[in-house]
Protein backbone atom coordinates (compact mmCIF):
# COMPACT_ATOMS: atom_id res chain seq x y z
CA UNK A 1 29.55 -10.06 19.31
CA UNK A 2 25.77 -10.21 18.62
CA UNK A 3 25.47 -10.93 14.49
CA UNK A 4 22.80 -8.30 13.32
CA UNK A 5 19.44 -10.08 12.10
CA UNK A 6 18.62 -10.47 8.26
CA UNK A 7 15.69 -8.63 6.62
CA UNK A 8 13.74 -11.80 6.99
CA UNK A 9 13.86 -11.61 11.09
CA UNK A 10 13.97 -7.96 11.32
CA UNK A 11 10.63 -8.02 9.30
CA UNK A 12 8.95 -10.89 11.42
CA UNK A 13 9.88 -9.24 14.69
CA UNK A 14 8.61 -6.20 13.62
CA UNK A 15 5.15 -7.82 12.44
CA UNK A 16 5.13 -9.90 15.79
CA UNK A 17 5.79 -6.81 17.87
CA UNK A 18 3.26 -4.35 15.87
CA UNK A 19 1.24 -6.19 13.76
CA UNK A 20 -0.15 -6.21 9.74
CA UNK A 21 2.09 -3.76 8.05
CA UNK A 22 2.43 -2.74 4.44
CA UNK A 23 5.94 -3.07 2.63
CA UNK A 24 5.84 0.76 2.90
CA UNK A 25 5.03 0.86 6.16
CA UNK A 26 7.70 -1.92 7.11
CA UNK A 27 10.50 -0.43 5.17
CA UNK A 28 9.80 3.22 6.97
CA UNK A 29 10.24 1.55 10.31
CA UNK A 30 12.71 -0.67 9.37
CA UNK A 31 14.87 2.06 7.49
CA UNK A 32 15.43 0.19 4.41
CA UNK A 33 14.15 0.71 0.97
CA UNK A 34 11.02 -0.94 -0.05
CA UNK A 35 12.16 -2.58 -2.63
CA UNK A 36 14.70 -4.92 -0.38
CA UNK A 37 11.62 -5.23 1.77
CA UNK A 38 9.08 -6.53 -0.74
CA UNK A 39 12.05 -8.99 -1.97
CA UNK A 40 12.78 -10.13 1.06
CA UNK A 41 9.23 -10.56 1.92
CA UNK A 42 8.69 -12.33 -2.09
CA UNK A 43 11.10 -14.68 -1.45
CA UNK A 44 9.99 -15.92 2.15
CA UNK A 45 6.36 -16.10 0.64
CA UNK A 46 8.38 -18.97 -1.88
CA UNK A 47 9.83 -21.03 1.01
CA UNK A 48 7.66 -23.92 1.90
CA UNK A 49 7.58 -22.28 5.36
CA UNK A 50 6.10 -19.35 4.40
CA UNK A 51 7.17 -16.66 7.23
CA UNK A 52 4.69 -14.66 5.66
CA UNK A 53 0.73 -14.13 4.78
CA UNK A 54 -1.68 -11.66 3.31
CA UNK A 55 -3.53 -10.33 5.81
CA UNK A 56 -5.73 -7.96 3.41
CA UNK A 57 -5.57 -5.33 1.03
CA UNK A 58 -5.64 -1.05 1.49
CA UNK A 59 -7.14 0.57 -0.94
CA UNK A 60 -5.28 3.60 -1.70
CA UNK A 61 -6.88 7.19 -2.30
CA UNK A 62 -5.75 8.88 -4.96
CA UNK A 63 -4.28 5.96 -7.35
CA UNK A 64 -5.61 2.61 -8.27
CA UNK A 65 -2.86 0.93 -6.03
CA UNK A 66 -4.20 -1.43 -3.44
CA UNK A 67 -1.15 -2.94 -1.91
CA UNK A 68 -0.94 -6.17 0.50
CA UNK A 69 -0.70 -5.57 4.24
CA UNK A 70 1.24 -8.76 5.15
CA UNK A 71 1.20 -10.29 8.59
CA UNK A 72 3.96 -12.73 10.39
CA UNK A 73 2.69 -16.64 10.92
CA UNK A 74 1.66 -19.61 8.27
CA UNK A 75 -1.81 -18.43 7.38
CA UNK A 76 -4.50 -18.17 4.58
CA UNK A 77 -3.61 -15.53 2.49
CA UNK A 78 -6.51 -12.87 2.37
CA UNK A 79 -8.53 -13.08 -1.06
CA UNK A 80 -7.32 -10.21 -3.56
CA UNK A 81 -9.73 -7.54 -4.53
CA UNK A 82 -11.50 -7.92 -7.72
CA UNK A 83 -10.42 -4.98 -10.85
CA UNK A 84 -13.61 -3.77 -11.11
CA UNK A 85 -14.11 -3.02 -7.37
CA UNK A 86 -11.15 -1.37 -7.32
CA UNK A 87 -11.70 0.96 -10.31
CA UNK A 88 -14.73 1.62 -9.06
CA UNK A 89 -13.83 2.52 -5.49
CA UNK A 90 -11.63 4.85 -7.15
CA UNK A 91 -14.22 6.18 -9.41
CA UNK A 92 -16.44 7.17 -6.42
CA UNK A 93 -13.18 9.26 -4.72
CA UNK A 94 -12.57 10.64 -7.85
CA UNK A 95 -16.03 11.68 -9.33
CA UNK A 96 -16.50 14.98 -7.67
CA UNK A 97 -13.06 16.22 -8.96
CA UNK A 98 -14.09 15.61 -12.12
CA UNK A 99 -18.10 17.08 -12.10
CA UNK A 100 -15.70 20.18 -10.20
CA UNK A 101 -13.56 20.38 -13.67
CA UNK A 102 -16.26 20.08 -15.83
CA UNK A 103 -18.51 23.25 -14.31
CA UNK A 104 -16.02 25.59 -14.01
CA UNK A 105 -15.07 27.53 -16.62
CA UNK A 106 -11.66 27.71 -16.38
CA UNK A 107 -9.21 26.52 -19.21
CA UNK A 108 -7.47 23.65 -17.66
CA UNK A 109 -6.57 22.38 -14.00
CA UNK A 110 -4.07 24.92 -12.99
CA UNK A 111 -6.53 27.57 -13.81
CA UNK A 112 -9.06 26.08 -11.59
CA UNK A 113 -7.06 25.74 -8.64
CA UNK A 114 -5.85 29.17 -8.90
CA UNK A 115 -9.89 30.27 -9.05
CA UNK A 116 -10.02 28.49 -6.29
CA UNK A 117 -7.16 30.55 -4.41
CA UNK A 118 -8.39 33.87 -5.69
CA UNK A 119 -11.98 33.76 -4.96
């Protein structure tokens, strides 16, 4: 009887087969939680082998998040995006939500958005 691959494989096949994933991404095909993916992936990154790489960064809309899309293979690791790049990116998504809150005359947030269903 076939012995069922670790995390480890599973992960490289899956990055080999695909492509650059995210730890979210990999753990939603994979059917695990992200948090066993993202060790498994941590602790391969350790190994002199490194399985692993950092293919690049995704900037995230709506949080200051920017996690690593990882790829399978023995290269480079993509160069991590600076702070202040970051919190600006997020300060241009952000920006008109917050000129939006500031003209309206509504009380708070909830009030606005229920303006906005009413109107």
């Amino acid at each position: 009887m076939p012995q069922a691959p670790t995390t480890r494989e599973a992960i490289t096949q899956l990055l080999e087969d695909i492509g650059p994933m995210t730890a979210a991404e990999i753990a939603k095909m994979l059917g695990k939680n992200v948090k066993t993916i993202s060790s498994s992936i941590c602790s391969a990154r350790l190994k002199p082998e490194k399985f692993f790489y950092v293919h690049g960064y995704e900037f995230q809309p709506g949080s200051n998040a920017v996690p690593a899309i990882y790829g399978s293979g023995k290269k480079k690791d993509a160069k991590r995006m600076e702070k202040s790049v970051v919190q600006h990116m997020y300060y241009e998504r952000t920006k008109h939500l917050r000129k939006l809150r500031k003209s309206a005359p509504c009380a708070g947030h909830f009030d606005h958005l229920i303006a906005q269903v009413t109107k």
